[in-house]
C-alpha atoms as a PDB file:
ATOM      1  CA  UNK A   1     -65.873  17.042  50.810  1.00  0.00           C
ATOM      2  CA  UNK A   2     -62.716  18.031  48.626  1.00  0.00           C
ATOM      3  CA  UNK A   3     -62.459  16.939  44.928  1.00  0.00           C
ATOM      4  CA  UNK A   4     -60.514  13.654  44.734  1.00  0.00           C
ATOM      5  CA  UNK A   5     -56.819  14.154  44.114  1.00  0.00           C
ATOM      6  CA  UNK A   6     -56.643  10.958  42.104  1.00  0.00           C
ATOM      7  CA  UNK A   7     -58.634   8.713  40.463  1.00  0.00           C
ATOM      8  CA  UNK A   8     -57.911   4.748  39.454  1.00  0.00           C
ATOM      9  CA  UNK A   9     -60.202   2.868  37.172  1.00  0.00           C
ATOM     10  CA  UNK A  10     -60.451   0.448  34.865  1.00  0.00           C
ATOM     11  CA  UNK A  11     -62.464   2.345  32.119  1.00  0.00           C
ATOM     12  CA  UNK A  12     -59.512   4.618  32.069  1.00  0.00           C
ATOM     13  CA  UNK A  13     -56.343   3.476  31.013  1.00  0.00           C
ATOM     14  CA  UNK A  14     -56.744   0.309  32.277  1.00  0.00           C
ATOM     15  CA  UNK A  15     -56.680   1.234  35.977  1.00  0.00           C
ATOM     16  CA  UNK A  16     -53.564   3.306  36.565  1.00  0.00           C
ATOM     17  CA  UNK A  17     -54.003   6.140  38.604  1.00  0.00           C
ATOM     18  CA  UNK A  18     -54.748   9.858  36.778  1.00  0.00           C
ATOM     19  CA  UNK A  19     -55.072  13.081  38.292  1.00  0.00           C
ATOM     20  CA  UNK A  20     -58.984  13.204  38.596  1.00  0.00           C
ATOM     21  CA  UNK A  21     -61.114  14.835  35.921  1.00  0.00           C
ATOM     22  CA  UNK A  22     -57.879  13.560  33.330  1.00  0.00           C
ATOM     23  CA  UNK A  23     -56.577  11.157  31.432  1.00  0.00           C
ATOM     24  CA  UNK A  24     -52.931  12.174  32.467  1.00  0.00           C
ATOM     25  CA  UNK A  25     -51.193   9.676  34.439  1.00  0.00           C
ATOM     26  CA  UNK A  26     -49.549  10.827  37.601  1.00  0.00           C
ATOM     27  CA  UNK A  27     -46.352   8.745  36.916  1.00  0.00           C
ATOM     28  CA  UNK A  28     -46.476  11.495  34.517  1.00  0.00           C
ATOM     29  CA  UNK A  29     -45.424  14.400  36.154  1.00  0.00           C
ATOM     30  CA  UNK A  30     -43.049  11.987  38.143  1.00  0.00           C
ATOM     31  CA  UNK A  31     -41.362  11.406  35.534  1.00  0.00           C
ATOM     32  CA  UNK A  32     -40.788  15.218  34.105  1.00  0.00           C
ATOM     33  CA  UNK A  33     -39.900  16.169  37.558  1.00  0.00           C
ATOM     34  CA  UNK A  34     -37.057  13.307  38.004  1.00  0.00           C
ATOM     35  CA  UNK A  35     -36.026  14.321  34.614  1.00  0.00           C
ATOM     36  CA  UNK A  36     -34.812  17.419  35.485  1.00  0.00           C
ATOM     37  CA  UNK A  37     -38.145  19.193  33.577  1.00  0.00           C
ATOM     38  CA  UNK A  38     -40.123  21.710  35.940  1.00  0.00           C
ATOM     39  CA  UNK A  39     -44.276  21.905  36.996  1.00  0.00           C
ATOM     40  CA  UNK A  40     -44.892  24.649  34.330  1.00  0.00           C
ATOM     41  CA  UNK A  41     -43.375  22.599  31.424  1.00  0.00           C
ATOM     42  CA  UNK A  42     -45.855  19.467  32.599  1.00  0.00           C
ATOM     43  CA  UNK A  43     -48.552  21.734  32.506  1.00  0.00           C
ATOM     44  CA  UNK A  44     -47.728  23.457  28.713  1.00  0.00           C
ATOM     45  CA  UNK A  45     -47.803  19.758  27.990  1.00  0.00           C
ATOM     46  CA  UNK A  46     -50.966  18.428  29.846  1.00  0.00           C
ATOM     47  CA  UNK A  47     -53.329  21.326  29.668  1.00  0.00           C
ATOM     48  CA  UNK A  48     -56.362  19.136  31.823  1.00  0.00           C
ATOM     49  CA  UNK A  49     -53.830  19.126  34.695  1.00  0.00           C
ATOM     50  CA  UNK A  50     -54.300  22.223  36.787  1.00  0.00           C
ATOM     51  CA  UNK A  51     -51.477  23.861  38.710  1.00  0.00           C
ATOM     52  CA  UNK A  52     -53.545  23.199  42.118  1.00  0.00           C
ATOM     53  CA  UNK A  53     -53.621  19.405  41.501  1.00  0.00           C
ATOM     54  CA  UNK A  54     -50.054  19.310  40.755  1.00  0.00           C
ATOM     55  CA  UNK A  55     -48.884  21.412  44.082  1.00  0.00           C
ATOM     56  CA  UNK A  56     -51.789  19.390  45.913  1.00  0.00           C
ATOM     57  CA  UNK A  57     -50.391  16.206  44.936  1.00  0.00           C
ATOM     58  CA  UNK A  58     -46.409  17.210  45.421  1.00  0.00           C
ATOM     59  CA  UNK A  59     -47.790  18.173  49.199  1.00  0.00           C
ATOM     60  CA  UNK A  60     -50.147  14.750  49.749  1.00  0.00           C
ATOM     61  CA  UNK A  61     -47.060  13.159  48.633  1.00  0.00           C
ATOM     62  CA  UNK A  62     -44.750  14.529  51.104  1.00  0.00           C
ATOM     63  CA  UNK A  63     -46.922  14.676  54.051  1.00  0.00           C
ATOM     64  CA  UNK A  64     -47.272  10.759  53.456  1.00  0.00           C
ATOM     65  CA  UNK A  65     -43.759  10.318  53.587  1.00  0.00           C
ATOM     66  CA  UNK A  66     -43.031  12.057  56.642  1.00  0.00           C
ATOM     67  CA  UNK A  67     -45.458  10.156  58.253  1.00  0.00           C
ATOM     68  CA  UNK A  68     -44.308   7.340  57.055  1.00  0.00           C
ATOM     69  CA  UNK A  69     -40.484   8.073  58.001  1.00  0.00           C
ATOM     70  CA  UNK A  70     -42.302   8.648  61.552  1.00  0.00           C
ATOM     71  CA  UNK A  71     -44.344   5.809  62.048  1.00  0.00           C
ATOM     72  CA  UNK A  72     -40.695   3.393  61.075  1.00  0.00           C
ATOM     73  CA  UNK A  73     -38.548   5.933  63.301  1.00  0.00           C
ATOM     74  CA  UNK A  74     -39.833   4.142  66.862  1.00  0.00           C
END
């Protein structure tokens, strides 16, 4: 089984979701990214974030959108 991607708990942060294994937020690198900042500057600043979770995440993401846009399409 692959590592989770995400995790959401209480214990940590009061339940918003982190990339797993961190306390980093993944509204986070939403953020920098809308911001205009790039994937190696959110990494220089959250260290516990590797580069795989980050490209892992930008792909879950955009997989789940296409299949959203082609479940509404019919």
């Amino acid at each position: 089984m692959d590592t989770p991607l995400i995790t959401k708990s209480d214990e940590i942060l009061s339940g918003i979701p982190v990339f797993y294994g961190t306390r980093v937020p993944v509204q986070n690198l939403l953020d920098y990214l809308t911001t205009g900042e790039t994937i190696d500057e959110f990494l220089d600043d959250f260290p516990t974030v590797t580069r795989e979770q980050v490209i892992r995440f930008l792909e879950v993401a955009g997989e789940t959108l296409i299949a959203h846009a082609d479940e509404n399409s019919h």
